[in-house]
Protein backbone atom coordinates (compact mmCIF):
# COMPACT_ATOMS: atom_id res chain seq x y z
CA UNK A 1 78.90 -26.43 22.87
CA UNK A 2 82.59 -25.44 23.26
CA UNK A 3 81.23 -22.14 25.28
CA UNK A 4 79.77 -23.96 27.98
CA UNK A 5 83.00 -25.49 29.57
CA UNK A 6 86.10 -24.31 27.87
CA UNK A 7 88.38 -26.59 30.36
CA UNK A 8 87.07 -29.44 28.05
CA UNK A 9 88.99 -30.98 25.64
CA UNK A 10 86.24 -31.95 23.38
CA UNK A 11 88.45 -34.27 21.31
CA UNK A 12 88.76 -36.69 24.21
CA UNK A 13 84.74 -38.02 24.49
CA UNK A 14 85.73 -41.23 23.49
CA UNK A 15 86.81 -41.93 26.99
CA UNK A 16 90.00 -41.96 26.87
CA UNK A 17 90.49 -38.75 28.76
CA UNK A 18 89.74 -39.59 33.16
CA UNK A 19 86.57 -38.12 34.12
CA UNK A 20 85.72 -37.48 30.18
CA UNK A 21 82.30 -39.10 31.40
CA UNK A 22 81.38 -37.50 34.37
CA UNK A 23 81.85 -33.95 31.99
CA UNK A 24 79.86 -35.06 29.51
CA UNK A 25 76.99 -35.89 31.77
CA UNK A 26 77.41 -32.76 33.19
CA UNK A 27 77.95 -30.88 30.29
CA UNK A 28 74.25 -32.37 29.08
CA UNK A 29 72.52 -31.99 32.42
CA UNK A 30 73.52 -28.29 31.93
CA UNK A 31 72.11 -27.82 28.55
CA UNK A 32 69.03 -29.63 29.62
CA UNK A 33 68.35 -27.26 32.31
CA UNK A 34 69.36 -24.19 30.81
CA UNK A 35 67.57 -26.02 27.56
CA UNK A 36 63.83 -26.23 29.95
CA UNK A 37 64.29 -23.27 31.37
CA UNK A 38 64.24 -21.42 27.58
CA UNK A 39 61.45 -23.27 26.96
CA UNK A 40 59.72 -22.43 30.56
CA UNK A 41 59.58 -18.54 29.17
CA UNK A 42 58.12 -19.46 26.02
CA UNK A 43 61.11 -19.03 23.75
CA UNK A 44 62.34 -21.18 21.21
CA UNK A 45 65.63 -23.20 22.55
CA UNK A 46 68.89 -24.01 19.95
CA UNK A 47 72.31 -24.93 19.65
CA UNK A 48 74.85 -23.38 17.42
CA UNK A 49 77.79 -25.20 16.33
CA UNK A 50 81.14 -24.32 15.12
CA UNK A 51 82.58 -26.14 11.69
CA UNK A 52 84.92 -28.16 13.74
CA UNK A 53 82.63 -29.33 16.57
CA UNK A 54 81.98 -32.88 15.78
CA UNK A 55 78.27 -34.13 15.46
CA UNK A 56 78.68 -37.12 17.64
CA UNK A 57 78.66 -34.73 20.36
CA UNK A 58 75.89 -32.60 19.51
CA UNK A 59 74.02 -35.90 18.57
CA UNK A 60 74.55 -37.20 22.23
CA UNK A 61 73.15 -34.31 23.77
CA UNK A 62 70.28 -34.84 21.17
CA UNK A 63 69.31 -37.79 21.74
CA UNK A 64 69.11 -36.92 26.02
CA UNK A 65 66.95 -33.67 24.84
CA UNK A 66 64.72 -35.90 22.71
CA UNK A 67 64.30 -38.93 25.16
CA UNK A 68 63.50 -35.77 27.79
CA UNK A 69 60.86 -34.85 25.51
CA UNK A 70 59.19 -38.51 25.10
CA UNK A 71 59.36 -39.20 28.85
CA UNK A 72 57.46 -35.75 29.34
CA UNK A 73 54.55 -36.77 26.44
CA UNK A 74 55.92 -34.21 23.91
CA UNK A 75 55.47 -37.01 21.12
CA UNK A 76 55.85 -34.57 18.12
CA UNK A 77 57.98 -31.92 19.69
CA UNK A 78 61.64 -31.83 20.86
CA UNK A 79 63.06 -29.76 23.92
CA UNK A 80 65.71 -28.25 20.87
CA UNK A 81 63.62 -26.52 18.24
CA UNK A 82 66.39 -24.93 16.04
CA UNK A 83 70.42 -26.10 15.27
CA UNK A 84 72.53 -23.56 13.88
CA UNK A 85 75.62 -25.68 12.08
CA UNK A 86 78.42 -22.57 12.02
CA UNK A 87 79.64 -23.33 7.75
CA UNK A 88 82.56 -20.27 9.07
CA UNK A 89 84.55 -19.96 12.01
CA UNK A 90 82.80 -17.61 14.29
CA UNK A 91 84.30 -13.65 14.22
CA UNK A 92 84.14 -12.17 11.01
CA UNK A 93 82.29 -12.25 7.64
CA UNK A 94 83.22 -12.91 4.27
CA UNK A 95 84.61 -16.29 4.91
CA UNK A 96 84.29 -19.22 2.38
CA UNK A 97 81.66 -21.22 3.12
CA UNK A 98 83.08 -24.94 4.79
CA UNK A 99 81.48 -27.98 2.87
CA UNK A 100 82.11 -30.64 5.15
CA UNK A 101 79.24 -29.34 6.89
CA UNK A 102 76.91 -30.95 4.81
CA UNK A 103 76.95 -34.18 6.21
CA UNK A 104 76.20 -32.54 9.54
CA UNK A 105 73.26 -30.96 8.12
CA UNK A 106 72.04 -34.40 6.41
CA UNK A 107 72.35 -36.70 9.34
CA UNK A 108 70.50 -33.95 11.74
CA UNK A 109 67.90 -33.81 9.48
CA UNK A 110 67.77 -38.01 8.75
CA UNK A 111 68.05 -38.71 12.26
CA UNK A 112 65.71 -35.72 13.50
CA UNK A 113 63.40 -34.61 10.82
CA UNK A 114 61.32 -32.81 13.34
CA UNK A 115 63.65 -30.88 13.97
CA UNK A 116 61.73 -27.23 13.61
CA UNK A 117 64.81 -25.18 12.42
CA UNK A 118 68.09 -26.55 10.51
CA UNK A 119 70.03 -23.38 10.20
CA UNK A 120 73.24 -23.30 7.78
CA UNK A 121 74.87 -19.95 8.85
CA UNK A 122 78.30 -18.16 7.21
CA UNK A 123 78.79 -18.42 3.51
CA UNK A 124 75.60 -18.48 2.24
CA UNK A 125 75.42 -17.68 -1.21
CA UNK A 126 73.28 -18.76 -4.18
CA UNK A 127 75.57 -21.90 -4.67
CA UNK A 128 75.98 -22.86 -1.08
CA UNK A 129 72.46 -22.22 -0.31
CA UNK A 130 71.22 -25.02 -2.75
CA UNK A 131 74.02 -27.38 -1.21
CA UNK A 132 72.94 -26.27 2.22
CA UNK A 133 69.15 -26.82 0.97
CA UNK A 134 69.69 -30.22 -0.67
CA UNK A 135 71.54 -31.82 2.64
CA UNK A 136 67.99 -30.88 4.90
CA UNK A 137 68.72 -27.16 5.97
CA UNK A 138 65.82 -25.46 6.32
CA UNK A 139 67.15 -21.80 7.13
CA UNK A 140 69.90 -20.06 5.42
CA UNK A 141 72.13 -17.17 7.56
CA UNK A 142 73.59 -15.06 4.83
CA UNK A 143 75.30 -12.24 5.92
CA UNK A 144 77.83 -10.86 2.94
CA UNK A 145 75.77 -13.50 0.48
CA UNK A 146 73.23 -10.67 1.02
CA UNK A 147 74.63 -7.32 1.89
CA UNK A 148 78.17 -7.86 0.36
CA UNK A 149 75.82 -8.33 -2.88
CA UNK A 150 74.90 -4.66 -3.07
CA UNK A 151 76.53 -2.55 -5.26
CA UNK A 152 75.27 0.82 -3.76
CA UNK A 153 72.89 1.99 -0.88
CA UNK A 154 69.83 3.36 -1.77
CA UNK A 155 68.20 6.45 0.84
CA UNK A 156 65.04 6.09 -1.15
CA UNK A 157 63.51 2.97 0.46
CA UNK A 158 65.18 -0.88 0.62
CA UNK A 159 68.12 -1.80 -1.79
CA UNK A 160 66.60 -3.16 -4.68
CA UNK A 161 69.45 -5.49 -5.34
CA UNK A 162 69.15 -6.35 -1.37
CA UNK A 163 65.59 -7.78 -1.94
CA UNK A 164 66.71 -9.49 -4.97
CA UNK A 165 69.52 -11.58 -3.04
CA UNK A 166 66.81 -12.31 -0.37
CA UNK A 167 64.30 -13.59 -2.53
CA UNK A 168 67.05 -15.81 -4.33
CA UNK A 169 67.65 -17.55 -1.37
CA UNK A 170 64.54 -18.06 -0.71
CA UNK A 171 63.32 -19.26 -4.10
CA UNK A 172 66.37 -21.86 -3.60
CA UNK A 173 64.60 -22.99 -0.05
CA UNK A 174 61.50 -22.97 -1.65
CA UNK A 175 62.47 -25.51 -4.83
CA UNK A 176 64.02 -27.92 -1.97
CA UNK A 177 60.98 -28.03 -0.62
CA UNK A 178 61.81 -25.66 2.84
């Protein structure tokens, strides 16, 4: 959300800011277009957030996609198939994973449980996957909770101890019910 208008200071939606409104509206007619026009080619349409964006504001945008969606006759189906909730900063790997994005993740999935995808991405690991699992994410993102788990490459075929990290994580999704 912070990538579509940088000018914004996003900590001012509460109204306080002059014109705060008329950017917000404008911020969410923009994802709503560029949000239909995804969907127009047949691709699957998301939003990613970052650890400190707060979920009021991806919850108001939300709500516009999925009244969109009822006013068109999509019952069943929202405009947004997939959230990505950022648990790192975005730029590198390796970073600890960031708890309090948990209650993101368990209010998106209360509020919208048909939501298709509830992606937990950046510091995924067999502890935080269960956490991530347990609050309603039904995709895990592990980058270094999978390849950082390797101890050696092997040039006979896939890393045996590769596969084994992926199939942990998904045996975790799996016992939550994902």
């Amino acid at each position: 959300l912070e990538q579509m208008d940088p000018s914004m200071d996003w900590t001012q939606w509460d109204g306080e800011e002059e014109g705060s409104c008329s950017k917000r509206a404008a911020l969410v007619q923009k994802v709503y277009d560029l949000v239909k026009k995804i969907r127009s080619l047949g691709m699957t349409a998301g939003i990613c957030i970052a650890p400190t964006t707060s979920i009021h504001h991806l919850d108001h945008i939300l709500s516009h996609l999925s009244d969109s969606s009822h006013q068109s006759g999509q019952e069943e189906d929202m405009m947004v198939e997939a959230v990505d909730i950022l648990a790192v900063s975005p730029g590198f790997g390796g970073q600890p994973f960031n708890e309090t994005v948990l209650h993101k993740v368990a209010f998106l999935r209360e509020k919208y449980p048909q939501l298709k995808y509830l992606e937990v991405d950046g510091g995924v690991n067999r502890q935080t996957a269960a956490l991530a699992a347990a609050a309603g994410a039904n995709v895990l993102i592990a980058g270094s909770g999978i390849f950082g788990s390797h101890r050696s490459r092997s040039v006979d075929g896939p890393d045996p101890t590769i596969q084994a990290a992926i199939s942990e994580l998904r045996h975790i999704l799996i016992s939550h019910g994902k």
